[in-house]
PDB file of N, CA and C in Angstrom:
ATOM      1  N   UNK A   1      -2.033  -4.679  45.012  1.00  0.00           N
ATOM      2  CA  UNK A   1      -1.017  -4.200  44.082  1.00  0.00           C
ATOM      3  C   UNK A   1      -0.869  -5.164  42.902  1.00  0.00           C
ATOM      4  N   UNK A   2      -0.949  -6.498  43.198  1.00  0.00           N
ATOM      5  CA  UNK A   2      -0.742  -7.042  41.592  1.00  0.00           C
ATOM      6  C   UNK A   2      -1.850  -7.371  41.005  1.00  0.00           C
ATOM      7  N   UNK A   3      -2.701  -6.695  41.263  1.00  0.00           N
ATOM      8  CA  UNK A   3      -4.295  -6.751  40.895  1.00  0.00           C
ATOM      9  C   UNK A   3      -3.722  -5.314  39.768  1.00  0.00           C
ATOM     10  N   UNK A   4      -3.467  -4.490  40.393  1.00  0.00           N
ATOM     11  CA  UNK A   4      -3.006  -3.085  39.902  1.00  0.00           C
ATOM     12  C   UNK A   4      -2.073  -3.640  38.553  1.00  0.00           C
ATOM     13  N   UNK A   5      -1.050  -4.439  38.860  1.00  0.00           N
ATOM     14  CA  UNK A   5      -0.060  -4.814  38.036  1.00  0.00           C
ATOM     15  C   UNK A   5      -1.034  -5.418  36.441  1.00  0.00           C
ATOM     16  N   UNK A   6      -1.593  -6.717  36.908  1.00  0.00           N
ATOM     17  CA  UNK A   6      -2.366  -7.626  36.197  1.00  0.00           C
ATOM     18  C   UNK A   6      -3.574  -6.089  35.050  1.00  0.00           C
ATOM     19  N   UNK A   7      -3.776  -5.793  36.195  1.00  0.00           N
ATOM     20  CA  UNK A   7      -4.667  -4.523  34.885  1.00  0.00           C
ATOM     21  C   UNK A   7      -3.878  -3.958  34.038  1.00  0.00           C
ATOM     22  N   UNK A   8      -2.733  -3.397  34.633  1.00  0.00           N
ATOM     23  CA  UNK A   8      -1.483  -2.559  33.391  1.00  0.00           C
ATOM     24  C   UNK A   8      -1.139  -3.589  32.575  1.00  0.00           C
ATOM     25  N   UNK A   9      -1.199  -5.185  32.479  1.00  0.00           N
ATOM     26  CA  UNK A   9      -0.397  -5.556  31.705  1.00  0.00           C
ATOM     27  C   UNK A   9      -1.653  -5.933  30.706  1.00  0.00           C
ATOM     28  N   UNK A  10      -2.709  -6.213  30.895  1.00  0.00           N
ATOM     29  CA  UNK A  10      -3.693  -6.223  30.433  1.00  0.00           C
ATOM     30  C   UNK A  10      -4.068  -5.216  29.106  1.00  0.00           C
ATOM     31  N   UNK A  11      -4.385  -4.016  29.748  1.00  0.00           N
ATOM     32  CA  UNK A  11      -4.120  -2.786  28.941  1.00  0.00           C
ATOM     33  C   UNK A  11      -3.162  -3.093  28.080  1.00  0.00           C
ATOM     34  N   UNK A  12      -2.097  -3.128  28.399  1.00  0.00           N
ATOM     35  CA  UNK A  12      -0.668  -2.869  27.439  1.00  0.00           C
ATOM     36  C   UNK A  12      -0.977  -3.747  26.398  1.00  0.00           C
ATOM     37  N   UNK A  13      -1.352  -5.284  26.616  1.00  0.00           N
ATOM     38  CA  UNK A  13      -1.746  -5.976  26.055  1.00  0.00           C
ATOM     39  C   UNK A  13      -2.580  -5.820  24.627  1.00  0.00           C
ATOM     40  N   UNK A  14      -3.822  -5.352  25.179  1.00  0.00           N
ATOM     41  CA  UNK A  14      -5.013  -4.920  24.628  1.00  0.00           C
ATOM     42  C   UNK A  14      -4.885  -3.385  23.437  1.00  0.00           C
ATOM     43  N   UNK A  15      -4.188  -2.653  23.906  1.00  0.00           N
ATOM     44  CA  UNK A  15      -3.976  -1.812  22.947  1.00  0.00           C
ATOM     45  C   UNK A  15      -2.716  -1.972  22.433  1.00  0.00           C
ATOM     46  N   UNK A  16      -1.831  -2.604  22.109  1.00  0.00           N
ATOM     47  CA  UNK A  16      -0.948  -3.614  21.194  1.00  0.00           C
ATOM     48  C   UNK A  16      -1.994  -4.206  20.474  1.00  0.00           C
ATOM     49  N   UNK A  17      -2.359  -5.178  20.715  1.00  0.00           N
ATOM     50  CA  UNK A  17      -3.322  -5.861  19.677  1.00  0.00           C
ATOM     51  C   UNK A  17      -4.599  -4.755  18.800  1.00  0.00           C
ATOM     52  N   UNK A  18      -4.772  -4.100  19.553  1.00  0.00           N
ATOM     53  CA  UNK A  18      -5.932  -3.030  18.859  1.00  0.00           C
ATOM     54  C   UNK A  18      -5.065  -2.218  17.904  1.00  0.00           C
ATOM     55  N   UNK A  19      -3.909  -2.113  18.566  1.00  0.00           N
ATOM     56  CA  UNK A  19      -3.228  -1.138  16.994  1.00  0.00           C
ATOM     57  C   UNK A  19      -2.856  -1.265  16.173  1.00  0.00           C
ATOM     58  N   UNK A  20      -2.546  -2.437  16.148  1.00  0.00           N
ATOM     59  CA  UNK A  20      -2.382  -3.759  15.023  1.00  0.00           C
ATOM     60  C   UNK A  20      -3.250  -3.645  14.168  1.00  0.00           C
ATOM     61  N   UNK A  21      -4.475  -4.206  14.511  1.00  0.00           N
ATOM     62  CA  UNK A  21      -5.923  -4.288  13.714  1.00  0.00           C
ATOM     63  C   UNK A  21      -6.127  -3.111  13.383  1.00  0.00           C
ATOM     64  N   UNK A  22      -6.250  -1.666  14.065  1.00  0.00           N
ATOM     65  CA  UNK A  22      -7.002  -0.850  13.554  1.00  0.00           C
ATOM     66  C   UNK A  22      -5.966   0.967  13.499  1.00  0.00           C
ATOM     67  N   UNK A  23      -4.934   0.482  13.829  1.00  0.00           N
ATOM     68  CA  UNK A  23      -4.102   1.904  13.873  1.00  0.00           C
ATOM     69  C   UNK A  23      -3.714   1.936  14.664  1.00  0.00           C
ATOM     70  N   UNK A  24      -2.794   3.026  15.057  1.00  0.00           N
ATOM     71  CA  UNK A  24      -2.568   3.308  16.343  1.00  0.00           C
ATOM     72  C   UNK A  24      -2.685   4.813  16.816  1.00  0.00           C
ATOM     73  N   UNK A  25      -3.587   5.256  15.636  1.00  0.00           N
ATOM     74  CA  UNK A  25      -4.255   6.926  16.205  1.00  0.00           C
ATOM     75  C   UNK A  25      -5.726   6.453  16.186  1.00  0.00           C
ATOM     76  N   UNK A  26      -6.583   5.285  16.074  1.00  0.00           N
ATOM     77  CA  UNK A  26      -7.517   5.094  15.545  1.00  0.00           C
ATOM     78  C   UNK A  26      -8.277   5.448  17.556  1.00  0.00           C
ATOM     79  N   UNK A  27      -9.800   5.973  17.570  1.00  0.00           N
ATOM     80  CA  UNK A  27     -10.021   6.192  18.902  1.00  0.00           C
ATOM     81  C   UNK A  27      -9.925   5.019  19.889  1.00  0.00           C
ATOM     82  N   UNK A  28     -10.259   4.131  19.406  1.00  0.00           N
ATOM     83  CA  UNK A  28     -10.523   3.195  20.626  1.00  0.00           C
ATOM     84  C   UNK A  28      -9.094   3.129  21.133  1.00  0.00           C
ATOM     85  N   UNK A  29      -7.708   2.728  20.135  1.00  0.00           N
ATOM     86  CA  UNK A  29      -6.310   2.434  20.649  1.00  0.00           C
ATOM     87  C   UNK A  29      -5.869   3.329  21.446  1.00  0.00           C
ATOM     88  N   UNK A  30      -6.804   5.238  21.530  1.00  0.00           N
ATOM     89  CA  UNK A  30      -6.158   5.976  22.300  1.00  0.00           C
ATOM     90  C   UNK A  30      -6.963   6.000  23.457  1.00  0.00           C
ATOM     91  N   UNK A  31      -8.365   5.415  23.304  1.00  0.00           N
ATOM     92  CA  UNK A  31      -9.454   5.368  24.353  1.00  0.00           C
ATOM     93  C   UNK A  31      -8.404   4.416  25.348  1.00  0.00           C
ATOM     94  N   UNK A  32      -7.507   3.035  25.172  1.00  0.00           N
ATOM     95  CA  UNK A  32      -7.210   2.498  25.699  1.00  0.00           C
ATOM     96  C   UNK A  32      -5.866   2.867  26.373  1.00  0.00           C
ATOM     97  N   UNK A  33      -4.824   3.540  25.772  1.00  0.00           N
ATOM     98  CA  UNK A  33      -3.770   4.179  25.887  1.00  0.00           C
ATOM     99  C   UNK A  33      -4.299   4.922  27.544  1.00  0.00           C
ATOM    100  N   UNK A  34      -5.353   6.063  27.033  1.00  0.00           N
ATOM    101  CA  UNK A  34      -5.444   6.915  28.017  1.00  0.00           C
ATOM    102  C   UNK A  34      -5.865   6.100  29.562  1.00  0.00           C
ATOM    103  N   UNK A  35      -6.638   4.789  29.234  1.00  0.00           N
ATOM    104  CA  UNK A  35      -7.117   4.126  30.448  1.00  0.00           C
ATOM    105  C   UNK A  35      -5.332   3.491  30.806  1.00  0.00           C
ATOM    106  N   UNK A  36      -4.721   3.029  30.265  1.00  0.00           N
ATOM    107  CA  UNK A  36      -3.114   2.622  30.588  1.00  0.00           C
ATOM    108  C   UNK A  36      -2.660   3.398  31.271  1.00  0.00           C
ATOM    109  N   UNK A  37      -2.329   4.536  30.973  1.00  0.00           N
ATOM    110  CA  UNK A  37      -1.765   5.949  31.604  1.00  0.00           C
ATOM    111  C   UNK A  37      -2.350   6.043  32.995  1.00  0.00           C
ATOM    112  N   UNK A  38      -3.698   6.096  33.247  1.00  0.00           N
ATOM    113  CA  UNK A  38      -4.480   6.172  34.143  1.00  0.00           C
ATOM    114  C   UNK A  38      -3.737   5.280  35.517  1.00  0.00           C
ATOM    115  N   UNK A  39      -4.043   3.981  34.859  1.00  0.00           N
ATOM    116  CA  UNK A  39      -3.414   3.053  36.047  1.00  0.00           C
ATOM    117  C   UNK A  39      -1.811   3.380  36.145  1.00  0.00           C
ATOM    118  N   UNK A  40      -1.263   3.306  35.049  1.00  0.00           N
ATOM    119  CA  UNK A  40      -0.028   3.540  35.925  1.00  0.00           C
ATOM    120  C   UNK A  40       0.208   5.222  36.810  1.00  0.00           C
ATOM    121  N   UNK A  41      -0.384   5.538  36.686  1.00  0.00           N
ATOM    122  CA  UNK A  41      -0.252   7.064  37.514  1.00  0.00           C
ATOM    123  C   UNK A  41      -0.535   6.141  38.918  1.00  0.00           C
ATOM    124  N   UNK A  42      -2.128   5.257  38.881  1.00  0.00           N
ATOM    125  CA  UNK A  42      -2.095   4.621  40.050  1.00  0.00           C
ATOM    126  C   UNK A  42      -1.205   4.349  40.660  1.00  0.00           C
ATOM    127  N   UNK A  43      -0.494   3.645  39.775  1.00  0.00           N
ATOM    128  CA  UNK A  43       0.895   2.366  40.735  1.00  0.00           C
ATOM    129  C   UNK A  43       1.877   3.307  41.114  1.00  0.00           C
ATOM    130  N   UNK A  44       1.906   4.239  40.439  1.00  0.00           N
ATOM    131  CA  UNK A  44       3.250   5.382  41.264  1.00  0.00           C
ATOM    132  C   UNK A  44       2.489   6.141  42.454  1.00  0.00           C
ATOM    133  N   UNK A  45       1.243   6.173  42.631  1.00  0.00           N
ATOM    134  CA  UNK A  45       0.724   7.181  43.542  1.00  0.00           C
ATOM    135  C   UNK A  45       0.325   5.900  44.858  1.00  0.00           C
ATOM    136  N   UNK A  46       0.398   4.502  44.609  1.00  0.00           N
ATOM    137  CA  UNK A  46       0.170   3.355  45.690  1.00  0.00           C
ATOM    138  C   UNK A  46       2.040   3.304  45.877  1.00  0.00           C
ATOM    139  N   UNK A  47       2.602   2.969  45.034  1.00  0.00           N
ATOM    140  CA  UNK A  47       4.010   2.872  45.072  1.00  0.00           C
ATOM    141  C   UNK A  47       4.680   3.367  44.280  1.00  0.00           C
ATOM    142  N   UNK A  48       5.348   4.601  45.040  1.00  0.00           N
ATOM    143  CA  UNK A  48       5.973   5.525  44.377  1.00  0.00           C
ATOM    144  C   UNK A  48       7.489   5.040  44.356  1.00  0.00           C
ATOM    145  N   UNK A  49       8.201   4.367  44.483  1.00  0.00           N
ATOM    146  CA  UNK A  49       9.337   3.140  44.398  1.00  0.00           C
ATOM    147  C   UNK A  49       9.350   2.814  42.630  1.00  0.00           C
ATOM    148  N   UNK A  50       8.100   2.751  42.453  1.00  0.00           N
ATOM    149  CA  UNK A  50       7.687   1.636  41.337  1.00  0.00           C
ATOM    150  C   UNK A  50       8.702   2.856  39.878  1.00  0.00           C
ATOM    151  N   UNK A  51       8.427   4.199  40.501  1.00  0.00           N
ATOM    152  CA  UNK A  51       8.736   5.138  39.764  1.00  0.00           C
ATOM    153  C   UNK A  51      10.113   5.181  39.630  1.00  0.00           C
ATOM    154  N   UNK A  52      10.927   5.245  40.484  1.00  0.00           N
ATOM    155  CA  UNK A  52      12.545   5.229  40.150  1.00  0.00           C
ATOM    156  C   UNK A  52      12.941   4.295  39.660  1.00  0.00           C
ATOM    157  N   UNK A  53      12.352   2.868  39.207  1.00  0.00           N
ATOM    158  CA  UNK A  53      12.471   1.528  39.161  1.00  0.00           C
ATOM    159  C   UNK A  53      12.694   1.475  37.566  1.00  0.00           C
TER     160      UNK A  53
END
């Protein structure tokens, strides 16, 4: 799970800084968005807690 965590914050990270530089409709910032989304669907479907939280 904080392997799970450490990737979402990563992401979040990473496309913050990418939208900065290059937009924030630009593809890669949504290429990264959509991989963000991804994991956190994870962390509610490993811990669904995480969701009312």
């Amino acid at each position: 799970m904080e392997n799970l965590w450490c990737k979402i914050e990563y992401l979040r990270h990473e496309m913050h800084v990418m939208a900065l530089k290059k937009g924030i409709s630009h593809p890669d910032v949504l290429f990264v968005s959509q991989r963000l989304d991804e994991a956190i669907n994870e962390l509610y479907r490993v811990d669904p807690i995480q969701k009312a939280g």
